[in-house]
C-alpha atoms as a PDB file:
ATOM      1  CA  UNK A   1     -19.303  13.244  -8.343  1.00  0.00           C
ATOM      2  CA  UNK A   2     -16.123  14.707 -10.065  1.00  0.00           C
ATOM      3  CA  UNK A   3     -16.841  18.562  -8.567  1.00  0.00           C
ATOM      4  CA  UNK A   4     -16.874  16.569  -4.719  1.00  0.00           C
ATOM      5  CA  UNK A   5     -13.549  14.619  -6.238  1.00  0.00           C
ATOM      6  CA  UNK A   6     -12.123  18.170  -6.883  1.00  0.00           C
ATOM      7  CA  UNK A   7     -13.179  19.703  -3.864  1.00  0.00           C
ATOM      8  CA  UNK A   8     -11.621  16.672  -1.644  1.00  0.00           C
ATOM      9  CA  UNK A   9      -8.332  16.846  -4.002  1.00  0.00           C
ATOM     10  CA  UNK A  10      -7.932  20.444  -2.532  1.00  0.00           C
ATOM     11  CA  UNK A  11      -8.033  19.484   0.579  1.00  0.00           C
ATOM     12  CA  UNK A  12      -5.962  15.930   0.547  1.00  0.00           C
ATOM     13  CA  UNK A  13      -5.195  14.097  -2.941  1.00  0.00           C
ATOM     14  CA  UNK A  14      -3.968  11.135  -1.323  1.00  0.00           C
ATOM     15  CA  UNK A  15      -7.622  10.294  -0.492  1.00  0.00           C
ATOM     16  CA  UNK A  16      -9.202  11.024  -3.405  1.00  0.00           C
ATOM     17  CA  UNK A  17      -6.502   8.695  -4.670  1.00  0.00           C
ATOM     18  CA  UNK A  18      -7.164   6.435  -2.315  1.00  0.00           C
ATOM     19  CA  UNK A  19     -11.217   6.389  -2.907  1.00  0.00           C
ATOM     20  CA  UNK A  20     -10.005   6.080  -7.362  1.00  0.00           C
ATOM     21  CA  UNK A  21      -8.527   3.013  -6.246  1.00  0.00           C
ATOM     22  CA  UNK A  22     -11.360   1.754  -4.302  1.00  0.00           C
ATOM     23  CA  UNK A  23     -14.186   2.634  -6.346  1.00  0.00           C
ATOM     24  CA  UNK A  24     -12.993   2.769 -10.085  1.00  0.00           C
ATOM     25  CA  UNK A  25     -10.146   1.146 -12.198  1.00  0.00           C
ATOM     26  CA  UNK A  26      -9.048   4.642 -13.583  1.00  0.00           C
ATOM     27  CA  UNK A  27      -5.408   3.930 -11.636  1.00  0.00           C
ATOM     28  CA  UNK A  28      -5.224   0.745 -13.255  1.00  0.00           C
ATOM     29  CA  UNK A  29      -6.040   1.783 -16.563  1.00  0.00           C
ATOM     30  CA  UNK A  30      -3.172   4.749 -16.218  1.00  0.00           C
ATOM     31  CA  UNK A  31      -0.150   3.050 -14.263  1.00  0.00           C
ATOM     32  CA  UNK A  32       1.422  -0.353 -15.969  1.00  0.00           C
ATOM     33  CA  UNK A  33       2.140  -1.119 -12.820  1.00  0.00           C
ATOM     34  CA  UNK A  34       0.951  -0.448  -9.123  1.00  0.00           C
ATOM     35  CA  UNK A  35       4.535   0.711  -8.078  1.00  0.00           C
ATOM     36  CA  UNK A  36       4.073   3.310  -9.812  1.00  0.00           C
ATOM     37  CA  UNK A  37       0.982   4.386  -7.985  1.00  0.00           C
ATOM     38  CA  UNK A  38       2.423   3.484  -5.008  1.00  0.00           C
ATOM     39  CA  UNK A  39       5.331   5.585  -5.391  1.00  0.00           C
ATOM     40  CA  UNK A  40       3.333   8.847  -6.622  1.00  0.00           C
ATOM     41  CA  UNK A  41       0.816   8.383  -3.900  1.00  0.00           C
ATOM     42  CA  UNK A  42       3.608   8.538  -1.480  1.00  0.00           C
ATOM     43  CA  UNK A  43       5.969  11.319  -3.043  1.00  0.00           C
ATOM     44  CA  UNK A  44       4.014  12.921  -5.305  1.00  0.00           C
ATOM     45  CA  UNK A  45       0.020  13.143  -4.894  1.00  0.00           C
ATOM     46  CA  UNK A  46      -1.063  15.549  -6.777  1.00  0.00           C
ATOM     47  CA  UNK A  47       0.730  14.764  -9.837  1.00  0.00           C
ATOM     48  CA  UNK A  48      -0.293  11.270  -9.837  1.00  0.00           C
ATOM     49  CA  UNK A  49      -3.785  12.384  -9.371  1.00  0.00           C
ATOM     50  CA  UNK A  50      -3.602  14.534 -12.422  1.00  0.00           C
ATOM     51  CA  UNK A  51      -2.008  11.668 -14.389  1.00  0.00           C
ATOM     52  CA  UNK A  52      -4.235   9.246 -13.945  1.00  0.00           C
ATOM     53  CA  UNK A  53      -7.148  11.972 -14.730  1.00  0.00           C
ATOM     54  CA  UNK A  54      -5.981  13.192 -18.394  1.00  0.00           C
ATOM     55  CA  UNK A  55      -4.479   9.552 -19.548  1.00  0.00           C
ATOM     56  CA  UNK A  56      -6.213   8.539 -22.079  1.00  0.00           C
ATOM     57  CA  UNK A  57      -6.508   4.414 -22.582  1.00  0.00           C
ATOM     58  CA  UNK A  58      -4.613   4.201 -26.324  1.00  0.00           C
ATOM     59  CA  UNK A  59      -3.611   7.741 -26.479  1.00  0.00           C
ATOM     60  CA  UNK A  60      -1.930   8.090 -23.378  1.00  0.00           C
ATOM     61  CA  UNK A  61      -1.951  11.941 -22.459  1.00  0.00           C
ATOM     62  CA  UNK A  62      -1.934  14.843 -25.065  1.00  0.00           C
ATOM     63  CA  UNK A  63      -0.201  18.241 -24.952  1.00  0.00           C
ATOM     64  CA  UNK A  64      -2.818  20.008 -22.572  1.00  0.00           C
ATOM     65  CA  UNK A  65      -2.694  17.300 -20.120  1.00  0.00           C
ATOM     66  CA  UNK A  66       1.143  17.708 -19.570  1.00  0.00           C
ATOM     67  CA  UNK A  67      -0.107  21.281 -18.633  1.00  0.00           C
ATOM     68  CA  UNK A  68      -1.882  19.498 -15.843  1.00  0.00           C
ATOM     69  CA  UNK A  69       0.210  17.261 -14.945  1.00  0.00           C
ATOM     70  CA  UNK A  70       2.972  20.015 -14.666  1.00  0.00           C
ATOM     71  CA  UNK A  71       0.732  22.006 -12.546  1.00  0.00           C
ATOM     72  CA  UNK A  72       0.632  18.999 -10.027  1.00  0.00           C
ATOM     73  CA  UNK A  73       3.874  18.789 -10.325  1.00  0.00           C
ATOM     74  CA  UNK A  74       4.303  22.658  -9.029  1.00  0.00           C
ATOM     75  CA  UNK A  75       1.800  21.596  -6.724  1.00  0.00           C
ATOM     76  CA  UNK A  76       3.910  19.453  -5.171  1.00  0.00           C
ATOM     77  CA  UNK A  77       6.700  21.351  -4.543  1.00  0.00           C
ATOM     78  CA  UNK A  78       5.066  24.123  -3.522  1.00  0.00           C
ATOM     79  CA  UNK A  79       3.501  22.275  -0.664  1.00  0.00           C
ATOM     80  CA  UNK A  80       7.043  20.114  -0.390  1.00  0.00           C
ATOM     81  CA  UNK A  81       8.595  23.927   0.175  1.00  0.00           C
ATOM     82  CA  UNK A  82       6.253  25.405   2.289  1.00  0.00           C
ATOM     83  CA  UNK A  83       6.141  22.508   4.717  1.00  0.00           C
ATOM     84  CA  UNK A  84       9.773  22.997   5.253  1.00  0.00           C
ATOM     85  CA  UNK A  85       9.313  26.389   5.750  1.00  0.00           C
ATOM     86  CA  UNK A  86       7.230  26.049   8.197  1.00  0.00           C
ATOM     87  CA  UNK A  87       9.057  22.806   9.976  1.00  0.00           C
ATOM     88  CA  UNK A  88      12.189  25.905  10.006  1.00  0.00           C
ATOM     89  CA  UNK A  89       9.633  28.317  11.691  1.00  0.00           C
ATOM     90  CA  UNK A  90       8.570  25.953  14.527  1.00  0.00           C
ATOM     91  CA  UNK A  91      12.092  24.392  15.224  1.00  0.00           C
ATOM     92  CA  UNK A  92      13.851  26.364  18.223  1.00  0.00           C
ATOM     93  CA  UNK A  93      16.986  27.289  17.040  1.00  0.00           C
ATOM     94  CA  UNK A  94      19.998  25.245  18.697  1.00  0.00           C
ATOM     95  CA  UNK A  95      22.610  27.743  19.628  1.00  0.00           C
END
């Protein structure tokens, strides 16, 4: 189950995310409350993914997992970045 959870992540975190929600209480167990969720799922997927993967109930998350979570973090703005990129490449330009 967690190498199809990965392989869907790739593709779109949001419904992975969405199916953690559904089908376990893991986003429950790492967000105090569901703004928080809410918020990540709409600004910032993959980091909220990665959160809620490497928190730890009582421990919350140790050094490695803030390597994770940074990576969704670069994640993130690397797809924030390229998409405006590519909104720049499509746009006619207005002259």
């Amino acid at each position: 189950m967690g190498c199809l959870l990965a392989l869907l992540a790739a593709i779109s975190p949001r419904f992975v995310i969405f199916l953690l929600w559904i089908f376990t209480d893991r986003l429950t167990i790492a967000f105090r409350s569901g703004w928080e969720g809410v918020l990540g799922f709409l600004l910032l997927p993959y980091t909220t993914l990665f959160y809620a993967l490497v928190y730890a109930p009582g421990k919350g998350v140790d050094s490695f997992g803030w390597v994770i979570v940074a990576i969704g973090v670069l994640i993130d703005l690397s797809s924030l970045t390229y998409g405006s990129r590519a909104r720049r490449r499509r746009a006619p330009a207005e002259r």
